[in-house]
Protein backbone atom coordinates (compact mmCIF):
# COMPACT_ATOMS: atom_id res chain seq x y z
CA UNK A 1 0.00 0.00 0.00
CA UNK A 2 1.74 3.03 -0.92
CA UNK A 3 1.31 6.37 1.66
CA UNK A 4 -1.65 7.92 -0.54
CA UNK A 5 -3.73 5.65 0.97
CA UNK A 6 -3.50 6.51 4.54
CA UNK A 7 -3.21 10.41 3.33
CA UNK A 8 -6.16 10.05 1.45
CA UNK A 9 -7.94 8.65 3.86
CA UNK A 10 -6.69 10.76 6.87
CA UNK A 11 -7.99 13.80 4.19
CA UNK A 12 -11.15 12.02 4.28
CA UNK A 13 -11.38 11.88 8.33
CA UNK A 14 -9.82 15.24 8.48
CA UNK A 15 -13.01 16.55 6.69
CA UNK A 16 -15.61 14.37 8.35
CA UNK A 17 -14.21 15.98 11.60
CA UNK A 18 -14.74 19.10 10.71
CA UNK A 19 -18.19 18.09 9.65
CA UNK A 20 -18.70 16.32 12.82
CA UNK A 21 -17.61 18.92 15.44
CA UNK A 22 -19.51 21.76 13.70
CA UNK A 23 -22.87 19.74 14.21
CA UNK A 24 -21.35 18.44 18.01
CA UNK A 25 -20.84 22.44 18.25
CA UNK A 26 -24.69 23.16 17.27
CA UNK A 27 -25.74 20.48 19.36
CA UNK A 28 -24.31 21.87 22.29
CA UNK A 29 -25.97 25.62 21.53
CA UNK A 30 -28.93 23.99 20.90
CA UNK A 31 -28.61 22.73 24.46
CA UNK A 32 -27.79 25.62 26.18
CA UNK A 33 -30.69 27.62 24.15
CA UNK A 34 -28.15 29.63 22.44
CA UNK A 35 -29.58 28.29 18.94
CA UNK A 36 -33.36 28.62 18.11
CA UNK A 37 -35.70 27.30 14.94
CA UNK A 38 -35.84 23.89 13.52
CA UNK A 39 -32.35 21.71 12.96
CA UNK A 40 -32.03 18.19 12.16
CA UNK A 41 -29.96 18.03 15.89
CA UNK A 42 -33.17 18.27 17.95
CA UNK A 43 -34.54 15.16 15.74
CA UNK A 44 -34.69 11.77 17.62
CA UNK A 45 -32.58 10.44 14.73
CA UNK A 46 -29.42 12.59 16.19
CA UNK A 47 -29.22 10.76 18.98
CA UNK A 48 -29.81 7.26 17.52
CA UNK A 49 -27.27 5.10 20.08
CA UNK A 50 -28.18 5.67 23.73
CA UNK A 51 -29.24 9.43 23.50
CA UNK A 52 -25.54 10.13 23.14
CA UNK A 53 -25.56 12.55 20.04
CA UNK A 54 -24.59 10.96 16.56
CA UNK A 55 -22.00 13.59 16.04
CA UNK A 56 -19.77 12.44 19.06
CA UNK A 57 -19.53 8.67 17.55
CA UNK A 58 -18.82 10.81 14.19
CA UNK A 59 -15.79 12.84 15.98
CA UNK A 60 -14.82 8.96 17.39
CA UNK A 61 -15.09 7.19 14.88
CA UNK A 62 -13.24 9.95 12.49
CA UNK A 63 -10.14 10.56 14.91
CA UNK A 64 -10.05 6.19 14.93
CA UNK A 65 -9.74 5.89 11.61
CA UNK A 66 -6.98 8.54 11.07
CA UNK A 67 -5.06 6.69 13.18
CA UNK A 68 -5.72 2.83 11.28
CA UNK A 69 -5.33 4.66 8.05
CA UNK A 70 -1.51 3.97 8.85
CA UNK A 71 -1.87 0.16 9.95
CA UNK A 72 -4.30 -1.20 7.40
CA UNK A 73 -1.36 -3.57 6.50
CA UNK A 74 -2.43 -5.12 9.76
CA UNK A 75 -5.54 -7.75 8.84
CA UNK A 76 -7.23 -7.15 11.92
CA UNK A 77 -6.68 -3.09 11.81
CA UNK A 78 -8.57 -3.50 8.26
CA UNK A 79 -11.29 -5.98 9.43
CA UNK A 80 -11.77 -3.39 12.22
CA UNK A 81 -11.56 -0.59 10.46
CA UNK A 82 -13.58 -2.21 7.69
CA UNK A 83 -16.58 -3.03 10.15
CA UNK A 84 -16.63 0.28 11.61
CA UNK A 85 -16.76 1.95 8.10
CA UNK A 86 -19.37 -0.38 6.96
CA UNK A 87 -21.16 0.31 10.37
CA UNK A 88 -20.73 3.85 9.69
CA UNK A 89 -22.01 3.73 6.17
CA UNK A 90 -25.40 1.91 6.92
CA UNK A 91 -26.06 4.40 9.71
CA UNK A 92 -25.42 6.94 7.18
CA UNK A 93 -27.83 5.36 4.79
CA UNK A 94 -30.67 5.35 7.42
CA UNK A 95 -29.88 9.22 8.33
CA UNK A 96 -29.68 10.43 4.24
CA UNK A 97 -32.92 8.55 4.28
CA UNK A 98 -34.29 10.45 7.03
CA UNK A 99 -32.90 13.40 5.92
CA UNK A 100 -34.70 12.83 2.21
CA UNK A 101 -38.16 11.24 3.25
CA UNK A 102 -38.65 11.85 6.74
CA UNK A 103 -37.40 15.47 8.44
CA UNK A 104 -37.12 16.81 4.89
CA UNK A 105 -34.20 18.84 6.49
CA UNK A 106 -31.34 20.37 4.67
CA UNK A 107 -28.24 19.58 6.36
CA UNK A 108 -25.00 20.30 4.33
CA UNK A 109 -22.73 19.04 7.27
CA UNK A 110 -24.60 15.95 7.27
CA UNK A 111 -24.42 15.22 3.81
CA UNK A 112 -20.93 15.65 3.85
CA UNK A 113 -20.59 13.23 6.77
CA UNK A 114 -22.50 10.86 5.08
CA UNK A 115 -20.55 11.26 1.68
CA UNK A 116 -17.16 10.48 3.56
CA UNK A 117 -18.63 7.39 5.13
CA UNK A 118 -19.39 5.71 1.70
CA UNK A 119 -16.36 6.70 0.39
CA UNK A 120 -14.65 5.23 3.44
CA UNK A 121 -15.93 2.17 2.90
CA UNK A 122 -14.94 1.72 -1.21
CA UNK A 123 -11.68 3.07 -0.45
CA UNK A 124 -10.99 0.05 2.72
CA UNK A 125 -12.89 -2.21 0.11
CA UNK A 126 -10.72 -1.72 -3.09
CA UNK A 127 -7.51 -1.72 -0.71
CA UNK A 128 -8.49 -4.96 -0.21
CA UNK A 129 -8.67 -5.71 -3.45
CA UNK A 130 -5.56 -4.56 -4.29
């Protein structure tokens, strides 16, 4: 595997972070009533895993995979770091659902969260392949 893997995929996390902490960030205003009108964080669906806020397992999961990006040589780093992404991409498929059919909410930061997730998982799945 040659290093623009891991870069590529730490570019990846880098901008699912990002994506992650802003909506963590709007959570938290949202919270302390600093934030008012409708947002997709005050939907049931943001909290789908023991009322703990999707974007903290986003800021997790992201700041995990950074660090596997460099150890995917390692079978059991990619089988782990292949379920979480395909964990992470199903989720994401039930959200952009929700998002499309069900809150009818635009959510940029989402989208891009959910974009990085799929593209997580074809980029562990064609290293694979490799």
């Amino acid at each position: 595997m040659t290093p623009a893997v891991p870069l590529f995929i730490d570019a990846l996390c880098g901008i699912g972070l990002v994506a992650a902490a802003f909506m963590q960030a709007k959570t938290k205003r949202y919270e302390r009533g600093e934030e008012s009108g409708p947002s997709v964080v005050q939907q049931p669906r943001a909290r789908l895993f023991g009322g703990i806020p999707n974007s903290m397992f986003g800021i997790a999961f992201y700041a995990l995979m950074l660090i596997a990006a460099w150890f995917l040589n390692n079978p059991v780093v990619w089988y782990a770091a292949l379920a979480a992404a395909a964990a992470a991409a199903a989720v994401s498929a039930y959200l952009a659902y929700s998002l499309l059919f069900l809150t009818r909410m635009r959510c940029p930061y989402c989208w891009t969260g959910h974009i990085v997730n799929w593209t997580l998982l074809a980029v562990l799945i064609a290293v694979r392949a490799r």
